[in-house]
N, C-alpha and C. Protein backbone atom coordinates (compact mmCIF):
# COMPACT_ATOMS: atom_id res chain seq x y z
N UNK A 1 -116.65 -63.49 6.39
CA UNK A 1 -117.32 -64.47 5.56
C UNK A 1 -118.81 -64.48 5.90
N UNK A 2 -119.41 -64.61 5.08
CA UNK A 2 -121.15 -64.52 4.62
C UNK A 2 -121.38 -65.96 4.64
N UNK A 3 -121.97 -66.31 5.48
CA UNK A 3 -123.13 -67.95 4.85
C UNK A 3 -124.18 -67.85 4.72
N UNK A 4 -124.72 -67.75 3.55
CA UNK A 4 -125.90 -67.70 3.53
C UNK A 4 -126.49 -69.56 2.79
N UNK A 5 -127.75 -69.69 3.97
CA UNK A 5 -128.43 -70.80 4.30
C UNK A 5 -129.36 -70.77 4.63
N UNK A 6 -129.96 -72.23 5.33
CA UNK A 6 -131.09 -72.80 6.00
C UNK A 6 -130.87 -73.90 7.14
N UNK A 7 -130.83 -73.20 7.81
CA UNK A 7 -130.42 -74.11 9.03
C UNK A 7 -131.49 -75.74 9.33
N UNK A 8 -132.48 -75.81 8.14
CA UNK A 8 -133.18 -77.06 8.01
C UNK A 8 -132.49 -77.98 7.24
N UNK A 9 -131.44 -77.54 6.69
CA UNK A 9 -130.95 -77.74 5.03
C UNK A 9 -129.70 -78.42 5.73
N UNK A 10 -129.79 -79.80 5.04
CA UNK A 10 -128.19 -80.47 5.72
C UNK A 10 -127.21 -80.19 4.88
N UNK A 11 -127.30 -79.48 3.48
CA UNK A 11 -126.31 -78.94 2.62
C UNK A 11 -125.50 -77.88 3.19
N UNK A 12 -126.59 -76.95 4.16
CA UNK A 12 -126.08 -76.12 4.67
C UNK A 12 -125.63 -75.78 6.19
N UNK A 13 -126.05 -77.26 6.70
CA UNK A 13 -125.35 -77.26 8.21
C UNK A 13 -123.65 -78.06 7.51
N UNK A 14 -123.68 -78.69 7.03
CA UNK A 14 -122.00 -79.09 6.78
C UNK A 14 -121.32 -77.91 6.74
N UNK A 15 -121.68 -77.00 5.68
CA UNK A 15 -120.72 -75.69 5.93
C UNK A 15 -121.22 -75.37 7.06
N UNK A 16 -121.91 -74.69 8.17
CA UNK A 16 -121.90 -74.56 9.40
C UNK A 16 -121.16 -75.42 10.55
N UNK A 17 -121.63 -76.93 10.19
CA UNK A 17 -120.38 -77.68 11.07
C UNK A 17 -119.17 -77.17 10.65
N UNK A 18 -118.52 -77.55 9.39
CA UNK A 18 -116.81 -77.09 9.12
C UNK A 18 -116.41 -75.95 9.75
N UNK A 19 -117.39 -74.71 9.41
CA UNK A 19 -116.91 -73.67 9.74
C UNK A 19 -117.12 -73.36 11.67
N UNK A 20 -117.72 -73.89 12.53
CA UNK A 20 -117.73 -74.02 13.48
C UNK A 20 -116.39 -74.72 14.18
N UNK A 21 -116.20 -76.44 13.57
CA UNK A 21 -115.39 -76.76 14.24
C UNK A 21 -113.65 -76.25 14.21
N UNK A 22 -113.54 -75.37 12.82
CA UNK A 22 -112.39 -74.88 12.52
C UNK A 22 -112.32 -73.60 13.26
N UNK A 23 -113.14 -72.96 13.76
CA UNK A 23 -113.46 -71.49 14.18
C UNK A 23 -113.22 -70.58 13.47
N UNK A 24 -113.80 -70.97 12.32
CA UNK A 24 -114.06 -69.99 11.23
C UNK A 24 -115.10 -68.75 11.40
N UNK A 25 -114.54 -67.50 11.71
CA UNK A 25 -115.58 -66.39 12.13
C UNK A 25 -116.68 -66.25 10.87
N UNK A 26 -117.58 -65.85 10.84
CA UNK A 26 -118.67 -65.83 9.68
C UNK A 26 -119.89 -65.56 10.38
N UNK A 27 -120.97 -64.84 9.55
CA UNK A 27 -122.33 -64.15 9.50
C UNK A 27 -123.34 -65.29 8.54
N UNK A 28 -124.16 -65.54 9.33
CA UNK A 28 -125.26 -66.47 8.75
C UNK A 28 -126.67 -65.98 8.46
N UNK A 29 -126.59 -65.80 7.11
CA UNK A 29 -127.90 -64.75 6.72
C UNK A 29 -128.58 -66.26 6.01
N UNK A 30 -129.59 -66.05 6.70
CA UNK A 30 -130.98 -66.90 6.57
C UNK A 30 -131.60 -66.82 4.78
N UNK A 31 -132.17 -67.69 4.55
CA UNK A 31 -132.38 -67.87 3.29
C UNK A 31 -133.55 -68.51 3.20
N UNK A 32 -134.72 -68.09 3.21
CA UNK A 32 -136.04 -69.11 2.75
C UNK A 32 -136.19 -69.51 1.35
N UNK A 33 -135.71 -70.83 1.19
CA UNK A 33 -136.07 -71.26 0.06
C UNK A 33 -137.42 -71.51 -0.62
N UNK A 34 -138.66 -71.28 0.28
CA UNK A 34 -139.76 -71.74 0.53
C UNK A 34 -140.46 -70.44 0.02
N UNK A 35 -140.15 -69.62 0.09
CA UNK A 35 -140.45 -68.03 -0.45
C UNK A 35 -139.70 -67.38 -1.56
N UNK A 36 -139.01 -68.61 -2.10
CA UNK A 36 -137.91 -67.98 -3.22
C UNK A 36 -136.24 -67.31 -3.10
N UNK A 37 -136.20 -67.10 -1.99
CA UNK A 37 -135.14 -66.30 -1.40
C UNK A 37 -133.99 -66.75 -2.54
N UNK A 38 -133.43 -67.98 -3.24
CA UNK A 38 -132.77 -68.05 -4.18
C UNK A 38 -132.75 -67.31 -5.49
N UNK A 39 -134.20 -67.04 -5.39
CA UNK A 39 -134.41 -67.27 -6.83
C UNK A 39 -134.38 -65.39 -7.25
N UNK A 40 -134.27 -64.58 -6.07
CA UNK A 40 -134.53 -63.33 -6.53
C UNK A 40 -133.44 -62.47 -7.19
N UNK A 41 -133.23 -61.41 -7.90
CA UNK A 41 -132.29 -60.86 -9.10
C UNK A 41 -131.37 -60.90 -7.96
N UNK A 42 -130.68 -60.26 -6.50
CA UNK A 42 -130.47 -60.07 -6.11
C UNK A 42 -129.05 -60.86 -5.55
N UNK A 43 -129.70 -62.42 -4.85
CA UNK A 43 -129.17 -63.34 -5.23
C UNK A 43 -128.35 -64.24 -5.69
N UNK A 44 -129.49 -64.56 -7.10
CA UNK A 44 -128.60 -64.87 -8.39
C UNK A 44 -127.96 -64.06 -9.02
N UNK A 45 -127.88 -62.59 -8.54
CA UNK A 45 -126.67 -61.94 -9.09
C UNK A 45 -125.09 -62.11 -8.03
N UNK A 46 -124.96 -62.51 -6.90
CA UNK A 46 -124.29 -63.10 -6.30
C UNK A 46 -123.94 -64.59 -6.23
N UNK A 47 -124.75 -65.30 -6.40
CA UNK A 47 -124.49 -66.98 -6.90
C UNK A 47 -125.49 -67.26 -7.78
N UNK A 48 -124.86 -67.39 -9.02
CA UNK A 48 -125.59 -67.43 -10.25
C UNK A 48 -125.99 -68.71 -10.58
N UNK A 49 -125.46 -69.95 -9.53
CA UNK A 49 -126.22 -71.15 -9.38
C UNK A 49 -127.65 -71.52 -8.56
N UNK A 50 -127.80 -70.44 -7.91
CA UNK A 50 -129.22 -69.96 -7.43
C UNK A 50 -129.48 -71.35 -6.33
N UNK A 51 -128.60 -71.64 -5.22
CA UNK A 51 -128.75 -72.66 -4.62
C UNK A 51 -127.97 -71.84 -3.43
N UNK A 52 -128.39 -72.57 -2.03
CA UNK A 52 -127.72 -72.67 -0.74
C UNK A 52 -127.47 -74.24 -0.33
N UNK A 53 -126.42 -74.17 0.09
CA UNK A 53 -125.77 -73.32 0.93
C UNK A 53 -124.85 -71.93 -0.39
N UNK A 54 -124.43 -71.08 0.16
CA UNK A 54 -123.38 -69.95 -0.44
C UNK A 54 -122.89 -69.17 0.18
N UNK A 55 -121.70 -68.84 0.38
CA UNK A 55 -120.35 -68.10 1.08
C UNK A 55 -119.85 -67.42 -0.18
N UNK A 56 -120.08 -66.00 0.89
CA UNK A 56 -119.11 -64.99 -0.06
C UNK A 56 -118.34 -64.47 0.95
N UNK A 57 -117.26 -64.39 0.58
CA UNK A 57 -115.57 -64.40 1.01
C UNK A 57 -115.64 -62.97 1.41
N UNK A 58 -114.79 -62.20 2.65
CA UNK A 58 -114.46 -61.28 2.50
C UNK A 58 -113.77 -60.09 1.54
N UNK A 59 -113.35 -60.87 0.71
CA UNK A 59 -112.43 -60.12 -0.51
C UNK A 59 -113.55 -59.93 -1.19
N UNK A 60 -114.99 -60.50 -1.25
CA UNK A 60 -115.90 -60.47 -2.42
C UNK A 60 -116.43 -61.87 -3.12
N UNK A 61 -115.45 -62.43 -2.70
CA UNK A 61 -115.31 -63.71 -3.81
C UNK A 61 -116.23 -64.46 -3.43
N UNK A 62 -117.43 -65.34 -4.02
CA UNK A 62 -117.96 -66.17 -3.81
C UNK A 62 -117.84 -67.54 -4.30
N UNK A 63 -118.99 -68.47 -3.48
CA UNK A 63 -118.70 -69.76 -3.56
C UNK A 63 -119.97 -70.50 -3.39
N UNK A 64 -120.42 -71.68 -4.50
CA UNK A 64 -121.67 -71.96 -3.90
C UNK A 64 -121.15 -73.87 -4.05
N UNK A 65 -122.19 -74.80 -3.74
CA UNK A 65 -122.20 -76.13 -3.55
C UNK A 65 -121.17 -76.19 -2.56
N UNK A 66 -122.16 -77.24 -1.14
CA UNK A 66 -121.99 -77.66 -0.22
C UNK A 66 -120.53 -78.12 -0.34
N UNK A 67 -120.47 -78.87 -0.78
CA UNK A 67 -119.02 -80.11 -0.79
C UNK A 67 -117.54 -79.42 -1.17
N UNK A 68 -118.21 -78.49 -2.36
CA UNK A 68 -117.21 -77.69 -2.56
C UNK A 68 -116.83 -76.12 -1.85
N UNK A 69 -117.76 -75.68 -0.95
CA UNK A 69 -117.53 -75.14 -0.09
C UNK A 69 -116.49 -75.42 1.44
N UNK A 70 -117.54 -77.10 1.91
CA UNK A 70 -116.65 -77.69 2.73
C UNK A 70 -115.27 -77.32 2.55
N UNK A 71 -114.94 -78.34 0.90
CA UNK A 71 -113.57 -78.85 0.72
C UNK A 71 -112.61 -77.41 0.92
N UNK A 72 -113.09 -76.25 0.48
CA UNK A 72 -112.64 -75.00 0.48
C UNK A 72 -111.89 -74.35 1.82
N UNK A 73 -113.10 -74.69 3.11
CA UNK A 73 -112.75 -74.46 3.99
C UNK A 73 -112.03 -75.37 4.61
N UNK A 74 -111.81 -76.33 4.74
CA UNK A 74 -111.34 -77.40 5.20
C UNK A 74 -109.47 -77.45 4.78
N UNK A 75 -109.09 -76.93 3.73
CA UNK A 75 -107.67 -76.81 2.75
C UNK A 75 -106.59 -76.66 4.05
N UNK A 76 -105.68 -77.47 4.31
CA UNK A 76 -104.67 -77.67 5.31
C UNK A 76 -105.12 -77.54 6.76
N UNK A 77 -105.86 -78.04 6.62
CA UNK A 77 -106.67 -78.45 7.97
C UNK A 77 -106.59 -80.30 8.30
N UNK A 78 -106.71 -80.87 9.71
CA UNK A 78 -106.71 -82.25 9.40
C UNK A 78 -108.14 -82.53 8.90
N UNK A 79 -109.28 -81.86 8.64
CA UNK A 79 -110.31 -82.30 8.07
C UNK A 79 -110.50 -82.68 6.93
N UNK A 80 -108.90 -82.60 6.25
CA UNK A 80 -108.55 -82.78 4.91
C UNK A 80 -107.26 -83.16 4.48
N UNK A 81 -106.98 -84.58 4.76
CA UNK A 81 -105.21 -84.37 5.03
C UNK A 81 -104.64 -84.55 3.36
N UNK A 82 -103.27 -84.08 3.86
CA UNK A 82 -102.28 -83.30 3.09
C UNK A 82 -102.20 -84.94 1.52
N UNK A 83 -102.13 -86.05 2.26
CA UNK A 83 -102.10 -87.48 1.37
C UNK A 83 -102.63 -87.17 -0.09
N UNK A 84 -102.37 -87.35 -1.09
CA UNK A 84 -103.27 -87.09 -2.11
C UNK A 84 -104.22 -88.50 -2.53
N UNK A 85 -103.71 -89.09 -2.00
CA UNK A 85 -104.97 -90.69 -2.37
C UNK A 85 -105.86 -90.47 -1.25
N UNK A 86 -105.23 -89.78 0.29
CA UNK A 86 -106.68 -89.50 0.98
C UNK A 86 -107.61 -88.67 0.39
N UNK A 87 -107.24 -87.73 0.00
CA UNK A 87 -107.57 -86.73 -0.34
C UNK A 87 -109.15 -86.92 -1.45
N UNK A 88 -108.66 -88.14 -2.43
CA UNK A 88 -108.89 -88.81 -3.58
C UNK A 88 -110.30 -89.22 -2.97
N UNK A 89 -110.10 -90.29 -1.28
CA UNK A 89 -110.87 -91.31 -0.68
C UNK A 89 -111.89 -90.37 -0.34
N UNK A 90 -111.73 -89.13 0.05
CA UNK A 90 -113.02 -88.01 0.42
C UNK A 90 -113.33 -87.81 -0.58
N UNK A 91 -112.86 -87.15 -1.64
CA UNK A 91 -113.38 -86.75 -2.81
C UNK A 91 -114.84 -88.21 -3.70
N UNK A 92 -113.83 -89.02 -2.98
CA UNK A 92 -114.73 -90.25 -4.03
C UNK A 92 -116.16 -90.30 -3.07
N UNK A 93 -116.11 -89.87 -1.61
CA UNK A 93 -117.80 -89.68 -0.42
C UNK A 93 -118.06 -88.67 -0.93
N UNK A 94 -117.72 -87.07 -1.59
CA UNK A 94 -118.18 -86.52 -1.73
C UNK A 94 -118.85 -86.33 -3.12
N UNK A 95 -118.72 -86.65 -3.56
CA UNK A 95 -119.37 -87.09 -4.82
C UNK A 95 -120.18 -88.01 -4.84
N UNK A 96 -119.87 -89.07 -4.38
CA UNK A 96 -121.54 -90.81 -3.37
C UNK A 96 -122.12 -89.39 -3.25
N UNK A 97 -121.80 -89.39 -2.00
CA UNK A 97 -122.86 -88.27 -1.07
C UNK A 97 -124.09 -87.58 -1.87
N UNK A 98 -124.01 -86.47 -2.75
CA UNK A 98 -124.23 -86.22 -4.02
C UNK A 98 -125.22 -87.05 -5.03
N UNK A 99 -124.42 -87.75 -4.97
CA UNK A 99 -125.42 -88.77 -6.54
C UNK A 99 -126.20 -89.62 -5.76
N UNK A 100 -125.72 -90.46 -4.54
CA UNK A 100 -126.22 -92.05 -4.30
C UNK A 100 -126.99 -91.52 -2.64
N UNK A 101 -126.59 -90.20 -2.09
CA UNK A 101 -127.17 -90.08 -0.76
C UNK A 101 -128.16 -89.39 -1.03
N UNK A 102 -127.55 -88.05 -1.07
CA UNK A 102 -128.51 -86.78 -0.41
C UNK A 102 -130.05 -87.25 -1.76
N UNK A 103 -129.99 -87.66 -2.89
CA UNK A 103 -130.71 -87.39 -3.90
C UNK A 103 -131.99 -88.46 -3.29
N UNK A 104 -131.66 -89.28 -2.29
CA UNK A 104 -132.93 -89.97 -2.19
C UNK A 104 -132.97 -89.83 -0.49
N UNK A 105 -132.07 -90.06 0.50
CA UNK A 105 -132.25 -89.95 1.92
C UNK A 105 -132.88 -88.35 1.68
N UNK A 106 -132.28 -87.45 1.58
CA UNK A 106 -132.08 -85.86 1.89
C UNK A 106 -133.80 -85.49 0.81
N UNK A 107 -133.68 -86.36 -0.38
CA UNK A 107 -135.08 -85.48 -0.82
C UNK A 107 -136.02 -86.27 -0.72
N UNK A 108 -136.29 -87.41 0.01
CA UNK A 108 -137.61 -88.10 0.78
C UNK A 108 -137.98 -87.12 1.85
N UNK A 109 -136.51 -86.70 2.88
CA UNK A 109 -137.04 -85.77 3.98
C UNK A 109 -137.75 -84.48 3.68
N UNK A 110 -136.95 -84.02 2.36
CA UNK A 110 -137.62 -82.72 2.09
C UNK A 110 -139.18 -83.16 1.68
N UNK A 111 -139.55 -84.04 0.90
CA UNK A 111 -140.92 -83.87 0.52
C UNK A 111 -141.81 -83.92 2.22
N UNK A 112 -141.26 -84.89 2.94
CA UNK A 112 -142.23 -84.52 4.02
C UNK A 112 -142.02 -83.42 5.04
N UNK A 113 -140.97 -83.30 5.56
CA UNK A 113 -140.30 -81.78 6.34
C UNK A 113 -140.71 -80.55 5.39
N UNK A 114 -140.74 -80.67 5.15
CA UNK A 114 -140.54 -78.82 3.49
C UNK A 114 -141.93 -79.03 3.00
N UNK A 115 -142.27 -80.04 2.39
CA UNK A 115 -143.92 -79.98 1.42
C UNK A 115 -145.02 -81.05 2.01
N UNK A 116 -144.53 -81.50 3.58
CA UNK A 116 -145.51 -81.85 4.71
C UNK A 116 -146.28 -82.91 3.46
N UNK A 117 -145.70 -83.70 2.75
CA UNK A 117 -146.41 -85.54 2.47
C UNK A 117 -146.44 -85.96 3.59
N UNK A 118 -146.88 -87.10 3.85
CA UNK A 118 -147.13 -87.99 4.68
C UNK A 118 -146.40 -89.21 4.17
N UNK A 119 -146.07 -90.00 5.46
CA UNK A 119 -145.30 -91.35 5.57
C UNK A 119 -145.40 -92.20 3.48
N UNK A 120 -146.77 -92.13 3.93
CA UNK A 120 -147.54 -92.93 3.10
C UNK A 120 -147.11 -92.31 1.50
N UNK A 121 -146.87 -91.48 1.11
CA UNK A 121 -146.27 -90.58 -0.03
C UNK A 121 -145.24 -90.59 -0.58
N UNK A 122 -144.36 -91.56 0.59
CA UNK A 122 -142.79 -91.40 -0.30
C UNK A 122 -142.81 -92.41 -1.71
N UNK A 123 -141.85 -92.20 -2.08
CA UNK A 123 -141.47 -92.61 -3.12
C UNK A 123 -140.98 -93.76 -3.24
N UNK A 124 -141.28 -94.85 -3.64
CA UNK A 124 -140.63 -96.61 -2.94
C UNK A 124 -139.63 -96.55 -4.08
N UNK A 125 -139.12 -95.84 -5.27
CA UNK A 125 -137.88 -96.12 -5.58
C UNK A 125 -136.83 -94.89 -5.16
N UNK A 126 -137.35 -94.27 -4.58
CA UNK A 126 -135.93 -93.21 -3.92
C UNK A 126 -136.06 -93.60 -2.27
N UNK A 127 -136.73 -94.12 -1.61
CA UNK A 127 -136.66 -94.77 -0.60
C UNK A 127 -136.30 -96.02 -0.75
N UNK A 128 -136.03 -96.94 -1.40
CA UNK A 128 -134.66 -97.73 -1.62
C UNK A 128 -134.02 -97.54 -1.97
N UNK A 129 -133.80 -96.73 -2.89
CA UNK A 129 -132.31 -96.40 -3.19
C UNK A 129 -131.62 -95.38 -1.77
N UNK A 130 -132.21 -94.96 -0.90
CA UNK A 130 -131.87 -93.94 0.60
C UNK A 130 -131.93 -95.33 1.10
N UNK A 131 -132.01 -96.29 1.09
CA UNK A 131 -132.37 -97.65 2.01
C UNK A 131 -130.90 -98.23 1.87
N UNK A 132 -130.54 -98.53 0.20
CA UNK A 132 -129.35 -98.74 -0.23
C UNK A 132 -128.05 -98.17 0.31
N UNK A 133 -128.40 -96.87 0.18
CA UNK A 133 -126.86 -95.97 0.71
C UNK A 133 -126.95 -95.93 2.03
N UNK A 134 -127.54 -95.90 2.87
CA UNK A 134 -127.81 -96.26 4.45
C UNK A 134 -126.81 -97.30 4.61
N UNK A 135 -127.27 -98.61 3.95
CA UNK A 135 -126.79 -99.95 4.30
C UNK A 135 -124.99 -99.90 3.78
N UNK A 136 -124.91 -98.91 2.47
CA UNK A 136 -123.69 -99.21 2.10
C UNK A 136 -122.51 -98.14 3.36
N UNK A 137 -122.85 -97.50 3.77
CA UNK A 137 -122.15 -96.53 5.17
C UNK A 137 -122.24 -97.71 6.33
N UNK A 138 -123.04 -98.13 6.55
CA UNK A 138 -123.05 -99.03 7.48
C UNK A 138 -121.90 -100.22 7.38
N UNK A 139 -121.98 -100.68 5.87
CA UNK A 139 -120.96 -101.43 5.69
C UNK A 139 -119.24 -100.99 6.11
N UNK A 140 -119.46 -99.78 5.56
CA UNK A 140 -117.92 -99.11 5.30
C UNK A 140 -117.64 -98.88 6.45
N UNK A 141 -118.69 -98.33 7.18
CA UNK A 141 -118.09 -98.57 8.89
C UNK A 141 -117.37 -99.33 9.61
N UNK A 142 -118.12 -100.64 9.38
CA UNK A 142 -117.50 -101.55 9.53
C UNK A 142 -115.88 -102.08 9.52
N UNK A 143 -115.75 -101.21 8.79
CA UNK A 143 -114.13 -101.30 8.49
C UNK A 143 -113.02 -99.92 9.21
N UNK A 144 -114.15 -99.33 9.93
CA UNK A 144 -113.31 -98.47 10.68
C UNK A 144 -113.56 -96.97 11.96
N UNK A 145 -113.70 -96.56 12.47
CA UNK A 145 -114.47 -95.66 13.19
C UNK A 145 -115.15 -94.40 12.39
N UNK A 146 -113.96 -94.35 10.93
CA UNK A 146 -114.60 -92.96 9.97
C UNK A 146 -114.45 -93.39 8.99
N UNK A 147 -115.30 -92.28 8.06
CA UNK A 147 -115.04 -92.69 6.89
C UNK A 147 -114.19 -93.30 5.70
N UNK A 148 -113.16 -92.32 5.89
CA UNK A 148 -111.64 -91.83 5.38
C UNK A 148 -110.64 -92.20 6.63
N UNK A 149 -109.90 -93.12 6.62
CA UNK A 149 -109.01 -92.67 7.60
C UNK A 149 -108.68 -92.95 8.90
N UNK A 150 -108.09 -92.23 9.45
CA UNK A 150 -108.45 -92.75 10.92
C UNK A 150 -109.07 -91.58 12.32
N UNK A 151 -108.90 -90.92 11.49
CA UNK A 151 -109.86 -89.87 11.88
C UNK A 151 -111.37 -88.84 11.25
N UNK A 152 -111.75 -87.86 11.94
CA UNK A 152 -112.93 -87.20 11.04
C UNK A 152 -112.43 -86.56 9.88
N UNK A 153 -113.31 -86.47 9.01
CA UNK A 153 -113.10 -85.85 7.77
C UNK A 153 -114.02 -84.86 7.34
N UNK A 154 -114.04 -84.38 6.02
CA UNK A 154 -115.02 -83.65 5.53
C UNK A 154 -116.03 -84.47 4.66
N UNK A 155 -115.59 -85.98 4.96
CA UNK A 155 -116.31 -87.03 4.22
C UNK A 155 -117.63 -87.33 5.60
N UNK A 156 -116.98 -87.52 6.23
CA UNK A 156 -118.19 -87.87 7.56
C UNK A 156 -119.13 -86.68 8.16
N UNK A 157 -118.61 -85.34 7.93
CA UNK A 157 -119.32 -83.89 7.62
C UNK A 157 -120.12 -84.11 6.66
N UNK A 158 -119.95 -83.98 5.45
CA UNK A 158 -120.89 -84.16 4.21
C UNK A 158 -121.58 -85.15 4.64
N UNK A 159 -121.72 -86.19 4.87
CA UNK A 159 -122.73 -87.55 4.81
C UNK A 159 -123.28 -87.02 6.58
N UNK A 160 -122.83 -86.42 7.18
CA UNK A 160 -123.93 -86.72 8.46
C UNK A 160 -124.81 -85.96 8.87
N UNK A 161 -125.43 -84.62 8.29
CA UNK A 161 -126.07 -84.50 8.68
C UNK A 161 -127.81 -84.66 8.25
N UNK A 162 -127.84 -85.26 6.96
CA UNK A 162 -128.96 -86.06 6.39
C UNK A 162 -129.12 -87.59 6.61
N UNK A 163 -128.15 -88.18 7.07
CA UNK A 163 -127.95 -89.35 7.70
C UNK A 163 -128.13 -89.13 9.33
N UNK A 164 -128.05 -87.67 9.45
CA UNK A 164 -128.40 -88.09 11.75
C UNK A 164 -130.37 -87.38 11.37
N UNK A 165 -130.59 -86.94 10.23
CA UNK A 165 -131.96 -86.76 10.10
C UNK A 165 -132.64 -87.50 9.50
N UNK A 166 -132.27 -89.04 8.87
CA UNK A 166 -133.22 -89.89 8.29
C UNK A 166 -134.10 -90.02 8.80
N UNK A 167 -134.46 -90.00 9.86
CA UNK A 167 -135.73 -90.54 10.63
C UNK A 167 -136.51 -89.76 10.39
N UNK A 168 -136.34 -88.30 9.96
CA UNK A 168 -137.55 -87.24 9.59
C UNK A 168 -138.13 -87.44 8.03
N UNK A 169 -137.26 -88.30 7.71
CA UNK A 169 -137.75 -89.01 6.09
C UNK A 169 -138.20 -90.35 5.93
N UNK A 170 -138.39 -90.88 7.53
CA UNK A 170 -138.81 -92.32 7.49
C UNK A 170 -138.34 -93.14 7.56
N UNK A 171 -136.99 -93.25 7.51
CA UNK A 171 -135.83 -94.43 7.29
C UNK A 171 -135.43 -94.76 9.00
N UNK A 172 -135.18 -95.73 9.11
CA UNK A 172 -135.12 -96.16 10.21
C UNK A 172 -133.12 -96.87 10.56
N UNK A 173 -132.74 -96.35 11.47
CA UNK A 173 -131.44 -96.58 11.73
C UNK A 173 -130.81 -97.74 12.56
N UNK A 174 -132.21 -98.05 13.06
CA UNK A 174 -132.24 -99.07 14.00
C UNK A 174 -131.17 -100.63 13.96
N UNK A 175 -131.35 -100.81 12.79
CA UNK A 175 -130.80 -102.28 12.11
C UNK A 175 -129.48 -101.78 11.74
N UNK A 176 -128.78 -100.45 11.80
CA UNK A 176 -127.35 -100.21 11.33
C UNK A 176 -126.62 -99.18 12.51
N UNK A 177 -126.25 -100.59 12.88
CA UNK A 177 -125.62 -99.99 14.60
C UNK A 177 -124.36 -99.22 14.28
N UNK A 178 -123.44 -99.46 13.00
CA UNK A 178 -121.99 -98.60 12.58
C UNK A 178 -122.68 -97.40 12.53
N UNK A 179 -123.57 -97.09 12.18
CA UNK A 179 -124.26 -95.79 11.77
C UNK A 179 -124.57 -95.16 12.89
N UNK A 180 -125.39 -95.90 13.48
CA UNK A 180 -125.85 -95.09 14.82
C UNK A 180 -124.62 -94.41 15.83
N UNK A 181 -123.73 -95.56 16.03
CA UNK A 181 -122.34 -95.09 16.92
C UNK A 181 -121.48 -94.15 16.37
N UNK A 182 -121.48 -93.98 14.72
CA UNK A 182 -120.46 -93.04 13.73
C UNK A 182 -120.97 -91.79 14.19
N UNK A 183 -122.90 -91.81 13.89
CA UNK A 183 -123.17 -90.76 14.40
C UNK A 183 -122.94 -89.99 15.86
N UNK A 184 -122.80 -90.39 16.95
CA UNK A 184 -122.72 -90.79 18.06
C UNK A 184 -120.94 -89.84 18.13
N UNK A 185 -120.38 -90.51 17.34
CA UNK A 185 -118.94 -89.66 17.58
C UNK A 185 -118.80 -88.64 16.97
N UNK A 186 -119.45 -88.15 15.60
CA UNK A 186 -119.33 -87.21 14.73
C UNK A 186 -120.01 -85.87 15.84
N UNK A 187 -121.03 -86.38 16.39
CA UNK A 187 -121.96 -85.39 17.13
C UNK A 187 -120.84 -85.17 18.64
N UNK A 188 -120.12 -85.67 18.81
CA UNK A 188 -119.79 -85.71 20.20
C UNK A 188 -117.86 -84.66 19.39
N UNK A 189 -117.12 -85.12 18.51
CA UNK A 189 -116.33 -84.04 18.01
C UNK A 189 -116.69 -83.10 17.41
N UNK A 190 -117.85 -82.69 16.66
CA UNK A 190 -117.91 -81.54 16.43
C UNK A 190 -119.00 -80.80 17.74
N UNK A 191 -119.29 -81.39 18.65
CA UNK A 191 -119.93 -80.31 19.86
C UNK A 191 -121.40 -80.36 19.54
N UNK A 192 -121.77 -81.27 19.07
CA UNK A 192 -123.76 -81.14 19.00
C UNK A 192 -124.77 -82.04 19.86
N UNK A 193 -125.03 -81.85 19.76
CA UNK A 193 -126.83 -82.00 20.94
C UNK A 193 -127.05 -83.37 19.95
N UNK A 194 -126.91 -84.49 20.82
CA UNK A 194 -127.13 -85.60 20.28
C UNK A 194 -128.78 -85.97 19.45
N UNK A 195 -128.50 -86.12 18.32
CA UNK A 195 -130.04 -86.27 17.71
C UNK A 195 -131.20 -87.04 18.60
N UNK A 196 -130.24 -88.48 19.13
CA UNK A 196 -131.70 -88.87 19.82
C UNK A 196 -132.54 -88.52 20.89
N UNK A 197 -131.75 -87.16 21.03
CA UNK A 197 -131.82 -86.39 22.58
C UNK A 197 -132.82 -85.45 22.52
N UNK A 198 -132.80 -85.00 20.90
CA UNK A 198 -133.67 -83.72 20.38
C UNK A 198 -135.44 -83.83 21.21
């Protein structure tokens, strides 16, 4: 298996977490999005959605979008249990994730990480709405150690690793202690270098 990514890119560390904590063998070919690397014939003649993260399968077969990559790898694994209403309960984060997260936490960070704005530049309606979905995880925490369940998922994969990097987009975690500790365990089962440690 081929991943091709950006190891800046939290679309594309989820497939790197999944495929790590499952011990999924795979080759990680680097991808500058910043130089086009999507966009060349080459590419988009391999993922014709012209986006990373993307995995192409040993048989040939490819695969692009994060979530649906995850969910791919994840198939009879407990990162995805067998329940079909669980199943349903991830599906319904991975899709939030998507519309209500990454679109304002994940692209506040990019304008300043990736196109170097300053504090002062963000956007005050996609930085509340990243303010919003912050607070609504925090809530849901509340009701349990993970997302989904009673264990990790591919729901707490998808949402964490633009949620353990808000702070590089300005958002502050401070006031949402479920968050801080979720993170705290997500980083400690899948084997990572605690963010506040960086």
């Amino acid at each position: 298996m081929k991943i091709f990514g950006d190891l800046g890119s939290g679309n594309c560390l989820k497939v790197k977490y999944t495929a790590d904590h499952l011990g999924l063998p795979y080759t990680w070919v680097p991808v500058d999005i910043m130089k086009g690397g999507t966009k060349t014939p080459e590419f988009l003649a391999r993922f014709p959605i012209g986006r990373i993260p993307a995995v192409e399968f040993d048989d040939g077969r490819t695969l692009s979008e994060s979530n649906a990559i995850i969910r791919y790898l994840a198939r009879g694994s407990a990162l995805l249990p067998d329940d079909a209403f669980t199943q349903a309960k991830v599906d319904e984060l991975l899709f939030w994730e998507q519309y209500s997260h990454e679109p304002y936490v994940a692209t506040t960070r990019y304008h300043i990480v990736y196109l170097k704005r300053s504090l002062d530049q963000r956007e005050a309606w996609r930085v509340e709405r990243g303010e919003a979905a912050l607070d609504l995880m925090d809530d849901l925490l509340n009701e349990g150690a993970w997302l989904v369940g009673e264990a990790m998922t591919i729901a707490d994969i998808a949402l964490l690793p633009y949620t353990r990097m808000a702070h590089e987009g300005g958002f502050d975690l401070s006031s949402r202690p479920e968050v801080r500790a979720w993170i705290g365990r997500c980083e400690e089962a899948l084997g990572l270098e605690p963010a506040d440690k960086k």
